[in-house]
C-alpha atoms as a PDB file:
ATOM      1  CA  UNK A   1      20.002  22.202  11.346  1.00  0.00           C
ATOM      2  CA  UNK A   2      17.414  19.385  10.990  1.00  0.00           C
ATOM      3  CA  UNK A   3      18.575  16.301  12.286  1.00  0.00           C
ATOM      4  CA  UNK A   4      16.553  12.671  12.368  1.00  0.00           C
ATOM      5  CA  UNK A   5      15.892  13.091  15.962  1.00  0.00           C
ATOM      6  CA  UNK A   6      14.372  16.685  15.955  1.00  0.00           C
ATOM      7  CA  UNK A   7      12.983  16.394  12.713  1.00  0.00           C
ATOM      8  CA  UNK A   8       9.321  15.729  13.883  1.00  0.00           C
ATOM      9  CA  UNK A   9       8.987  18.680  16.164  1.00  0.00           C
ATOM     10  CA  UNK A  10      10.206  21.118  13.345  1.00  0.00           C
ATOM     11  CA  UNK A  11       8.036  19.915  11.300  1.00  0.00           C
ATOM     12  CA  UNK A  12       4.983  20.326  12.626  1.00  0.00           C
ATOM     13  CA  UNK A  13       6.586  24.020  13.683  1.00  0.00           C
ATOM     14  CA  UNK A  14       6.896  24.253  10.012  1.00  0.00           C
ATOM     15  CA  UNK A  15       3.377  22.614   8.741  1.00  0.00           C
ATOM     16  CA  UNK A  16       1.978  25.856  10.683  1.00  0.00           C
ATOM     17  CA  UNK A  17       4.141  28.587   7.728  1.00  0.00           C
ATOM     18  CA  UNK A  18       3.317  26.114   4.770  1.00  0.00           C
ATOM     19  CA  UNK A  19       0.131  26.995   2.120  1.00  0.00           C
ATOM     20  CA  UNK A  20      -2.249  24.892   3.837  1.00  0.00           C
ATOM     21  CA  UNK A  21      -2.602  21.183   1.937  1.00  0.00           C
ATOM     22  CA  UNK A  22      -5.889  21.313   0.857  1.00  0.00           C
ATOM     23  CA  UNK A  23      -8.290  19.082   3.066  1.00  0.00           C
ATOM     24  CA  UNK A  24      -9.684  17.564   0.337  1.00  0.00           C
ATOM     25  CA  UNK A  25      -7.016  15.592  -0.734  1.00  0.00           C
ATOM     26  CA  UNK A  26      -6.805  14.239   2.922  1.00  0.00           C
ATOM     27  CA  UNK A  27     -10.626  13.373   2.577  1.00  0.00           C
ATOM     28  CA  UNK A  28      -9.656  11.883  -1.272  1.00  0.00           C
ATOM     29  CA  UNK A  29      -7.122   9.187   0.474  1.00  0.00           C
ATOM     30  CA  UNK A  30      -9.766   8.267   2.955  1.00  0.00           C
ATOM     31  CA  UNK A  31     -11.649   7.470   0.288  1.00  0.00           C
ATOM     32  CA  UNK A  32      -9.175   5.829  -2.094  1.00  0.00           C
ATOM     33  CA  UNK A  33      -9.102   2.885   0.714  1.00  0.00           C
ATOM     34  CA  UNK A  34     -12.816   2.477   0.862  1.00  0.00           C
ATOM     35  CA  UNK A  35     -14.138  -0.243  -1.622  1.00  0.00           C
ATOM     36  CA  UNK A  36     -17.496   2.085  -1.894  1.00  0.00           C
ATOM     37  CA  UNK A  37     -15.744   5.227  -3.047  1.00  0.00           C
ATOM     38  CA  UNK A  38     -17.897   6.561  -5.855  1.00  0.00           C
ATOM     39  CA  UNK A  39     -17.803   9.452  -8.285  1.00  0.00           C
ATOM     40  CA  UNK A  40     -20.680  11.137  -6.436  1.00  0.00           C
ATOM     41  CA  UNK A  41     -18.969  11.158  -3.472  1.00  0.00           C
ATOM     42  CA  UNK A  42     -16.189  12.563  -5.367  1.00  0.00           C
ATOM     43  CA  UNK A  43     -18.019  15.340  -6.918  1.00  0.00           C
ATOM     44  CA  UNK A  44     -19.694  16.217  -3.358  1.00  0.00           C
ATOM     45  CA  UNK A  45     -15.933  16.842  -2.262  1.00  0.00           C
ATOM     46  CA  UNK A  46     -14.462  18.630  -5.564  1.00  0.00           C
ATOM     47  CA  UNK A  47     -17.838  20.795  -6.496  1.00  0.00           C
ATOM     48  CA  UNK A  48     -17.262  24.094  -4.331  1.00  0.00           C
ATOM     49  CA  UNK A  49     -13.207  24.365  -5.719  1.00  0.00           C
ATOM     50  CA  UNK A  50     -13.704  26.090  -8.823  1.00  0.00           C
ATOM     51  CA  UNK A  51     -10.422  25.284  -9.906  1.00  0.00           C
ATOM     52  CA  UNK A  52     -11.048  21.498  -9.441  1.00  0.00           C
ATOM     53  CA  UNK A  53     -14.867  22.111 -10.994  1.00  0.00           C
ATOM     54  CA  UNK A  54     -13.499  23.920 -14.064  1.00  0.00           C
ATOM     55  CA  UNK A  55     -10.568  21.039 -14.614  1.00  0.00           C
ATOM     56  CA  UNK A  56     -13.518  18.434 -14.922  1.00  0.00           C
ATOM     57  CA  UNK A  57     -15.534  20.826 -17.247  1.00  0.00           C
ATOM     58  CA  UNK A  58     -12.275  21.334 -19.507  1.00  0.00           C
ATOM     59  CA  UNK A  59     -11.307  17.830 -19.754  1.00  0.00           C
ATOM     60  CA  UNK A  60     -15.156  16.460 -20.941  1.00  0.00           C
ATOM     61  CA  UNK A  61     -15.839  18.887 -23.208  1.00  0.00           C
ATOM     62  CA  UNK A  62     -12.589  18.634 -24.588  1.00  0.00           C
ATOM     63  CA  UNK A  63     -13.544  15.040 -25.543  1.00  0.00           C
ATOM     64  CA  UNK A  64     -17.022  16.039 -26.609  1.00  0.00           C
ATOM     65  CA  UNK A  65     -15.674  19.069 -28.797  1.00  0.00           C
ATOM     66  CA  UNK A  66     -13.713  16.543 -30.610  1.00  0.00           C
ATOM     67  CA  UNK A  67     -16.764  14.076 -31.115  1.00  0.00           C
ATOM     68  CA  UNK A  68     -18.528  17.423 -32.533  1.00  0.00           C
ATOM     69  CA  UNK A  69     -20.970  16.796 -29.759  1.00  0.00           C
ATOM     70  CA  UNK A  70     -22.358  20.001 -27.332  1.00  0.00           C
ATOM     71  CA  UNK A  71     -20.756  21.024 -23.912  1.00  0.00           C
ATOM     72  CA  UNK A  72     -22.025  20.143 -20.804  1.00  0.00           C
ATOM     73  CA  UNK A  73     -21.623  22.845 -17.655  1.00  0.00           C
ATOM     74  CA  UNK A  74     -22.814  20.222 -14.724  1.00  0.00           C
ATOM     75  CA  UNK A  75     -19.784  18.851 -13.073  1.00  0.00           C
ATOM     76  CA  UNK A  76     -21.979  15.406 -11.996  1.00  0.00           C
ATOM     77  CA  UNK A  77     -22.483  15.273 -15.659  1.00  0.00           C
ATOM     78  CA  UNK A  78     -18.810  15.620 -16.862  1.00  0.00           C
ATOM     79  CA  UNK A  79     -17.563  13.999 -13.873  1.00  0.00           C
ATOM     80  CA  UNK A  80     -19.808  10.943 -15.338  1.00  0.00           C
ATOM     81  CA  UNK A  81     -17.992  11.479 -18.642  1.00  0.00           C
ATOM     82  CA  UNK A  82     -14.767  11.180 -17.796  1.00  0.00           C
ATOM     83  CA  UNK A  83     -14.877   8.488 -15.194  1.00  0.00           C
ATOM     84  CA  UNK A  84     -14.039   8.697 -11.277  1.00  0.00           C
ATOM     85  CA  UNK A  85     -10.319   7.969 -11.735  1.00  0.00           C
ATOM     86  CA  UNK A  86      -9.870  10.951 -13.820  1.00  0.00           C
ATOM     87  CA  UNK A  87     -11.516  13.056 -11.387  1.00  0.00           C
ATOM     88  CA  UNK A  88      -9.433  12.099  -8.739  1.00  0.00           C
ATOM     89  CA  UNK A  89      -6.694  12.234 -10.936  1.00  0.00           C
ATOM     90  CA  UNK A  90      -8.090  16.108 -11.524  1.00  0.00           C
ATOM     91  CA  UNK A  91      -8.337  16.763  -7.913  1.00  0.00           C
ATOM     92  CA  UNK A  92      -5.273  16.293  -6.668  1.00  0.00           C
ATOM     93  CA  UNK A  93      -3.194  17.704  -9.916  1.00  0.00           C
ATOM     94  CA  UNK A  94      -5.223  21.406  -8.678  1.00  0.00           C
ATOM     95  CA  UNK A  95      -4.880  20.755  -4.934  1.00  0.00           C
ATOM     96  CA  UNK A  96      -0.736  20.476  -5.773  1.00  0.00           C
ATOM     97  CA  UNK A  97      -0.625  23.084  -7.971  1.00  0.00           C
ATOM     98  CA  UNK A  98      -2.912  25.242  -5.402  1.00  0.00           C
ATOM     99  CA  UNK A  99      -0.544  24.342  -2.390  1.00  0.00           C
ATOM    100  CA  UNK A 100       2.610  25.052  -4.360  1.00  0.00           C
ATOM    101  CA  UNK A 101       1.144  28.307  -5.987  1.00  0.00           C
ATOM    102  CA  UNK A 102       3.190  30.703  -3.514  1.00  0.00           C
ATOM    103  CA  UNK A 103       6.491  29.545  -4.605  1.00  0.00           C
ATOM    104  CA  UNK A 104       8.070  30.873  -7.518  1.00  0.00           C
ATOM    105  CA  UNK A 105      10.363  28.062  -8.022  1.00  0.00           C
ATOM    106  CA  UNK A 106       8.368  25.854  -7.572  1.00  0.00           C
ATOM    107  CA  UNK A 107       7.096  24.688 -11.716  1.00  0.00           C
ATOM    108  CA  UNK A 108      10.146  22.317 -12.191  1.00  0.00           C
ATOM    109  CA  UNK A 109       8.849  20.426  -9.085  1.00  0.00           C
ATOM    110  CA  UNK A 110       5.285  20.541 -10.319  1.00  0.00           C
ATOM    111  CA  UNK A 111       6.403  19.161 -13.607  1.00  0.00           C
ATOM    112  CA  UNK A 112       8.240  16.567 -11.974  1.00  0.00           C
ATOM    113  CA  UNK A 113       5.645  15.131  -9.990  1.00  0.00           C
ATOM    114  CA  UNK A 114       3.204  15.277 -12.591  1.00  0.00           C
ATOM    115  CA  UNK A 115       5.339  13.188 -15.136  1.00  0.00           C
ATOM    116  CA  UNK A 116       6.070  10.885 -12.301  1.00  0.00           C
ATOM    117  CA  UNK A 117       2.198  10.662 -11.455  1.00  0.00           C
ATOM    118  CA  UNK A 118       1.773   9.386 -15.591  1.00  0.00           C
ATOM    119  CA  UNK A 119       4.482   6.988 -15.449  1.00  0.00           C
ATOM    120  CA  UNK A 120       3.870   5.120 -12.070  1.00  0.00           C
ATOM    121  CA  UNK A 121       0.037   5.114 -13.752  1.00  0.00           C
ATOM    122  CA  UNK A 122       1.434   3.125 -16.520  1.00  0.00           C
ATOM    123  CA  UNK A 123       3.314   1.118 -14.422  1.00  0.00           C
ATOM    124  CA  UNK A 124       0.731   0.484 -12.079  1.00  0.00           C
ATOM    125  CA  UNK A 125      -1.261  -0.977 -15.038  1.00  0.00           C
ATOM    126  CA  UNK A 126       1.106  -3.734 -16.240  1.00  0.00           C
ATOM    127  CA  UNK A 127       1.929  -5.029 -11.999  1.00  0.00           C
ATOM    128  CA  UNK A 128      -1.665  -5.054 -10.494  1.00  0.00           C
ATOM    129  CA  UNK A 129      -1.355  -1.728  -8.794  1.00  0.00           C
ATOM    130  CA  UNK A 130      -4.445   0.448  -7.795  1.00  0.00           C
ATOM    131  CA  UNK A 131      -3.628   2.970 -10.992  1.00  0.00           C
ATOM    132  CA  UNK A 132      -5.117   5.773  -9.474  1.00  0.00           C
ATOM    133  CA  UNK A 133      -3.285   5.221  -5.766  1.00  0.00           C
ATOM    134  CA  UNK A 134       0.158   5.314  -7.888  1.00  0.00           C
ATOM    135  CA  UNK A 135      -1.200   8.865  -9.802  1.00  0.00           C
ATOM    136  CA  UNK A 136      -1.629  10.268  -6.032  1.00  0.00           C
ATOM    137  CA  UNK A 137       1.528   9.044  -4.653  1.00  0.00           C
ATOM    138  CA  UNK A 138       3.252  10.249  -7.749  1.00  0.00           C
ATOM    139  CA  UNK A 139       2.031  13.305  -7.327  1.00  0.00           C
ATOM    140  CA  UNK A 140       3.029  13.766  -3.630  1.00  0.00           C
ATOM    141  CA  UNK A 141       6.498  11.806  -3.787  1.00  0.00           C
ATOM    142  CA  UNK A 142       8.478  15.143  -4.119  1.00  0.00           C
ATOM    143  CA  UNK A 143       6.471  16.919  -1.313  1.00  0.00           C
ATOM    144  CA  UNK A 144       9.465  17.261   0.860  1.00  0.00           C
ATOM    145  CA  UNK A 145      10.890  19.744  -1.778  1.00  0.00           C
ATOM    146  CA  UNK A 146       8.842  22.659  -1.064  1.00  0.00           C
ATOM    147  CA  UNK A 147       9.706  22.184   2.908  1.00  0.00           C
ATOM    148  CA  UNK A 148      13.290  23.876   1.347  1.00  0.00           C
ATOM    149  CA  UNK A 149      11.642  26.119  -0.799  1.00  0.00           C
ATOM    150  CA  UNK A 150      10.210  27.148   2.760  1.00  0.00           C
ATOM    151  CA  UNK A 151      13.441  27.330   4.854  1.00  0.00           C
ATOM    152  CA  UNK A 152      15.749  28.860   2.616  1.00  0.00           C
ATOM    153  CA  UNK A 153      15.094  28.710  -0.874  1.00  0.00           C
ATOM    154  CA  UNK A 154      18.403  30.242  -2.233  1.00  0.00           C
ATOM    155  CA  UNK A 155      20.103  27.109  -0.315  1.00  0.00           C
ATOM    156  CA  UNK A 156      17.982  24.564  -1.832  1.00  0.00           C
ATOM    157  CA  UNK A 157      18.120  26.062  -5.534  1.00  0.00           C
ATOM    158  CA  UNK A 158      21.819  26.169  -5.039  1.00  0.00           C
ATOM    159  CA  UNK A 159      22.074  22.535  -3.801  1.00  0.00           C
ATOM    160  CA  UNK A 160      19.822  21.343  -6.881  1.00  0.00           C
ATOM    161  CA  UNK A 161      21.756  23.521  -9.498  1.00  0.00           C
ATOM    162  CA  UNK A 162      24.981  21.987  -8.204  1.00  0.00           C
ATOM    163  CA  UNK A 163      23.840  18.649  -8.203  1.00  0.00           C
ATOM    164  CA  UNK A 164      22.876  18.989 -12.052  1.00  0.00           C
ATOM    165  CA  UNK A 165      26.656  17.578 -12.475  1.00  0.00           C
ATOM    166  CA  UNK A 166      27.168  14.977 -10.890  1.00  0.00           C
ATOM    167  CA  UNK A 167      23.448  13.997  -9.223  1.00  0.00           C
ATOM    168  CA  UNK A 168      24.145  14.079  -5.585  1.00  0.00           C
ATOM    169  CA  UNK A 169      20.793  16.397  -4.834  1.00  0.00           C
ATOM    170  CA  UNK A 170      20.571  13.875  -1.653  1.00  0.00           C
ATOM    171  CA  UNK A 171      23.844  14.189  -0.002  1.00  0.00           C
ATOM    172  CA  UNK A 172      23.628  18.107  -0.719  1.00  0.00           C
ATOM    173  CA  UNK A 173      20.308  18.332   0.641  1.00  0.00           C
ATOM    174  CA  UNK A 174      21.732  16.902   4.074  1.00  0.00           C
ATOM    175  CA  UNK A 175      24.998  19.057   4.086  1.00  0.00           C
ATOM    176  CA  UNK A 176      22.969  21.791   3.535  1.00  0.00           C
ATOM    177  CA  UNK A 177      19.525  21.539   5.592  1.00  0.00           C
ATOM    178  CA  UNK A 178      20.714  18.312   7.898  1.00  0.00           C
ATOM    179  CA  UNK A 179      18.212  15.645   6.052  1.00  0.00           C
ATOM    180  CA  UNK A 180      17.447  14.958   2.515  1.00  0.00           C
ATOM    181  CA  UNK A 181      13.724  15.596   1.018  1.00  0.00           C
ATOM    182  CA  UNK A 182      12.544  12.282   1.085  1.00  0.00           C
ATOM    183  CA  UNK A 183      13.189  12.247   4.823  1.00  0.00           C
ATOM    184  CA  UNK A 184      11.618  15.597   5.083  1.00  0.00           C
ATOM    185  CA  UNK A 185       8.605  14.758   3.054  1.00  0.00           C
ATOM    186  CA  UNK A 186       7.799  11.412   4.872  1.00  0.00           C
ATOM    187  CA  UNK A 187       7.541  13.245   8.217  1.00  0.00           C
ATOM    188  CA  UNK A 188       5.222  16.028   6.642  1.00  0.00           C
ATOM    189  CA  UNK A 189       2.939  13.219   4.903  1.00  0.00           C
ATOM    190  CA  UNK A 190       3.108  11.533   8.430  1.00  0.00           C
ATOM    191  CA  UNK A 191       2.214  15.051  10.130  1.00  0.00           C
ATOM    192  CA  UNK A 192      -0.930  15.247   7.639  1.00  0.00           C
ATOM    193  CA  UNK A 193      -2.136  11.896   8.674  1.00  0.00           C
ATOM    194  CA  UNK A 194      -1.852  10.509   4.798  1.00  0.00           C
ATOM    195  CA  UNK A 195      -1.866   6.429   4.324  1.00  0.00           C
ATOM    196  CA  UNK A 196       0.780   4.783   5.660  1.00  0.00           C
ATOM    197  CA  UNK A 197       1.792   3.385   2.165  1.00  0.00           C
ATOM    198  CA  UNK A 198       1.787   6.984   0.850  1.00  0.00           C
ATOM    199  CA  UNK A 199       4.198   7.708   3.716  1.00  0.00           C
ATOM    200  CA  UNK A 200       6.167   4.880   2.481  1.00  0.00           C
ATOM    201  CA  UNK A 201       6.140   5.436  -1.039  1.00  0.00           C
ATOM    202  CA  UNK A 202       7.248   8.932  -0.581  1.00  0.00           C
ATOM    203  CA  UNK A 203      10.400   8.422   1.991  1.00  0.00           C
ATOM    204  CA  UNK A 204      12.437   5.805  -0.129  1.00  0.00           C
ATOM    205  CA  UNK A 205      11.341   7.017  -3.267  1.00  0.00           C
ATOM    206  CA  UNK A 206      15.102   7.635  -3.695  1.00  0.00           C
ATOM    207  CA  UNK A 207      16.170   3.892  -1.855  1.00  0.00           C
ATOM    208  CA  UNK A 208      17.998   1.727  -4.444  1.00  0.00           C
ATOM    209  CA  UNK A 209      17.132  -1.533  -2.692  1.00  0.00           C
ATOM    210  CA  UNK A 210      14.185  -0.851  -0.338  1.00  0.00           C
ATOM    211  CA  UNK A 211      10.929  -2.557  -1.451  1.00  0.00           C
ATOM    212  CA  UNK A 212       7.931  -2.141   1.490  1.00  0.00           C
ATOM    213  CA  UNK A 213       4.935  -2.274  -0.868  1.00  0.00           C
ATOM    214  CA  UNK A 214       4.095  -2.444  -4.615  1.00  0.00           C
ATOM    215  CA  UNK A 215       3.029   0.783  -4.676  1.00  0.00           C
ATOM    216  CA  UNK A 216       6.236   1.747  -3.039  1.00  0.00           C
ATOM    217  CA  UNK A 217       7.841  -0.069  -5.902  1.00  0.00           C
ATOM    218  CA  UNK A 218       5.636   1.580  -8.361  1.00  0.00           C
ATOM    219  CA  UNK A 219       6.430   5.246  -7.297  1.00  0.00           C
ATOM    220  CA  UNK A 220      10.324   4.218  -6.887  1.00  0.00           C
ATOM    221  CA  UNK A 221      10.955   2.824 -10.499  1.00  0.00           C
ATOM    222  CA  UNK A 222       8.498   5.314 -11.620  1.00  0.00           C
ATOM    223  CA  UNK A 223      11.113   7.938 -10.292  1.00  0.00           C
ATOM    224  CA  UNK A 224      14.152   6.533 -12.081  1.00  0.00           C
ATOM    225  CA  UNK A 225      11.926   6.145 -15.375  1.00  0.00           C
ATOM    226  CA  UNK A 226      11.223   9.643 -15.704  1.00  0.00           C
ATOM    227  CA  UNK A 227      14.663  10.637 -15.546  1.00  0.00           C
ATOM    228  CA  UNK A 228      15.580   8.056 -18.079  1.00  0.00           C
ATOM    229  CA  UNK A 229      13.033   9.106 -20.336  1.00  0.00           C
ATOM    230  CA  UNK A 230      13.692  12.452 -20.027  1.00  0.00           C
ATOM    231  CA  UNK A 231      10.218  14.076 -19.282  1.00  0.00           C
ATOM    232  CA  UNK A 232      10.309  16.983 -18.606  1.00  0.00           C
ATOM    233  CA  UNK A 233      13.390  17.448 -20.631  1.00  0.00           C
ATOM    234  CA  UNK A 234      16.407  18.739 -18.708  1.00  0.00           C
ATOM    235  CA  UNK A 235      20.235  18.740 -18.557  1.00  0.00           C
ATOM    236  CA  UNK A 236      20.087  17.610 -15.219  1.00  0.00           C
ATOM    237  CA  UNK A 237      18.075  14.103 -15.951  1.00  0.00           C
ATOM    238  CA  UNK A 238      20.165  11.102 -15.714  1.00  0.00           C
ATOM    239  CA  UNK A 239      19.443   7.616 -14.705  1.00  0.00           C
ATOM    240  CA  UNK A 240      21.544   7.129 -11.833  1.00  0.00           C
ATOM    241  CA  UNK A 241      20.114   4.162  -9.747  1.00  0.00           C
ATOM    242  CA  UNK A 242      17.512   1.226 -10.548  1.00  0.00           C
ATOM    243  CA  UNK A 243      15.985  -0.109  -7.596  1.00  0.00           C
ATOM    244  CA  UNK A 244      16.304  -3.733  -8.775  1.00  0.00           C
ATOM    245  CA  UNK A 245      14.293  -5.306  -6.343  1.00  0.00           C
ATOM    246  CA  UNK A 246      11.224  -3.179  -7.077  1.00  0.00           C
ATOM    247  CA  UNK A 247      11.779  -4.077 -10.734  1.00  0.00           C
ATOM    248  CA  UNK A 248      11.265  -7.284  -9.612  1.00  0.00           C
ATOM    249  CA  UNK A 249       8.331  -6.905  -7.251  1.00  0.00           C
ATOM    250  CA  UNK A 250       6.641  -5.207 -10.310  1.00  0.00           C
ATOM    251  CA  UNK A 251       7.142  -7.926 -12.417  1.00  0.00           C
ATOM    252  CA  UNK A 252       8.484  -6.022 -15.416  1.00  0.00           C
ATOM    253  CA  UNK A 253      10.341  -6.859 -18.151  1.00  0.00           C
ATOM    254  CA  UNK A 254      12.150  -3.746 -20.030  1.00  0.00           C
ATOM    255  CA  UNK A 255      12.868  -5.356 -23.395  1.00  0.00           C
ATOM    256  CA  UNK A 256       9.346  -6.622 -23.552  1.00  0.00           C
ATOM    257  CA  UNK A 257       6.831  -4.894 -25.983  1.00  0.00           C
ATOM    258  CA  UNK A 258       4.680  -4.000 -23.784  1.00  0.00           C
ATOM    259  CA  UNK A 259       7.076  -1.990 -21.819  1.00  0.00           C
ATOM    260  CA  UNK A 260       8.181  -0.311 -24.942  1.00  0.00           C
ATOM    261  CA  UNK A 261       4.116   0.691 -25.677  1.00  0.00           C
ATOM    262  CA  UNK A 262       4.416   1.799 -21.933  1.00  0.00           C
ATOM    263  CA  UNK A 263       7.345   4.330 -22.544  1.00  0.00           C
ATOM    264  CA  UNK A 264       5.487   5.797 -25.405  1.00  0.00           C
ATOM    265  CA  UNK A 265       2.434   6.449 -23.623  1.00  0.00           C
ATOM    266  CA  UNK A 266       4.125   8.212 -20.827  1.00  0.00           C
ATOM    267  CA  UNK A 267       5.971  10.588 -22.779  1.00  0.00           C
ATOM    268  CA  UNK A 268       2.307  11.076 -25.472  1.00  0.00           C
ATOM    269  CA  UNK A 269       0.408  11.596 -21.807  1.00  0.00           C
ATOM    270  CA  UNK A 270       3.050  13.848 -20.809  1.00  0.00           C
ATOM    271  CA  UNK A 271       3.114  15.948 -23.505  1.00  0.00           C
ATOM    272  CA  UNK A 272      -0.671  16.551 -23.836  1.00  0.00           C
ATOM    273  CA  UNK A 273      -0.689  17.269 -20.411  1.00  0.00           C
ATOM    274  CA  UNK A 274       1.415  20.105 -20.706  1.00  0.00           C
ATOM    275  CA  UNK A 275      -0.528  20.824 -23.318  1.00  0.00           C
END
């Protein structure tokens, strides 16, 4: 049983049986805080993955294609396209789908994280958030998830079918495994050496009152907004906490209209992203 106390030694025992998280995400962060992170740079990191080099391919020529104009096969050149937040957004969308490959369960999660990533993007926008630091964090917030998958995924998938009634994934996650995922998933982000605000973002995503940074804030409301707007669709979304003082950190206003143009471009960006 994983316990608060123990829980850094087991995970580092089990960061050694997880897919390896791809390095270049590490090296991505790094670069996320420098003021002189480029889209070269980016490209030097993302060129030899030919899952990340294809992504940037697909997505400027799919914008080309549509302006009838030809295809281009350098990345540099459709990396220059489509603008270095979309690579980055690119490179770390393949490097999670890469490091949760191996587990069959895994798509809901992948889903999940994604449609988080879009709406703590559009959230970021309208409260002076680094837009592509939320799409990362997003991305990652869940991360603690497939540590379950690893230790006993039967447990896990019966903990999250359960808590389709009533929402109490968190308190089942402890009875079963000892800690809950965001606990789990804070100590593996701190075991990798990520940001400190990443660590942050991704251990109270869940926290109804905790507020440590606005991209904390960002990835926490972001959280409870996918559920409420139901993307992906599922029986077991519900809106069961608002972390009110990250609503007010973020400066939003729900009933304003450009909150309501924000909840339509989440689910549009959601839906072409699942194509």
């Amino acid at each position: 049983m994983l316990t608060p106390s123990n829980l850094s030694g087991e995970v580092a025992k089990l960061a050694k049986v997880l897919p390896p998280f791809p390095r270049i995400v590490i090296q991505l962060l790094d670069k996320l805080r420098a003021d002189d992170s480029s889209l070269e740079a980016m490209i030097r990191l993302a060129r030899n993955d030919p899952v990340i080099s294809s992504s940037i391919l697909g997505t400027a020529n799919h914008l080309r294609r549509i302006h009838a104009q030809p295809e281009v096969y350098d990345p540099f050149i459709a990396a220059s396209l489509i603008g270095v937040n979309q690579v980055r957004s690119i490179v770390v969308a393949a490097a999670m789908n890469k490091f949760a490959s191996e587990e069959k369960e895994a798509e809901f999660l992948l889903n999940h994280s994604r449609a988080v990533a879009i709406v703590a993007q559009e959230l970021s926008a309208l409260s002076g958030v680094s837009t592509e630091k939320a799409y990362v964090a997003g991305i990652l917030h869940d991360i603690g998830q497939l540590c379950f998958h690893i230790l006993d995924p039967g447990a896990f998938q019966e903990a999250y079918c359960q808590s389709a009634v009533d929402g109490r994934l968190l308190e089942r996650e402890v009875a079963t495994f000892g800690v809950d995922h965001a606990q789990i998933g804070g100590k593996l982000a701190e075991h990798w050496e990520l940001p400190q605000d990443f660590v942050s973002a991704i251990l109270t995503h869940h926290d109804d009152a905790i507020v440590t940074s606005k991209l904390q804030a960002v990835v926490n409301v972001a959280e409870s907004l996918t559920r409420a707007l139901d993307i992906p669709a599922s029986t077991k979304n519900r809106l069961t906490r608002l972390n009110a003082p990250a609503v007010a950190a973020l400066g939003l206003t729900w009933k304003s209209q450009e909150m309501l143009d924000c909840f339509g471009r989440c689910r549009a960006r959601f839906s072409q992203a699942m194509g």
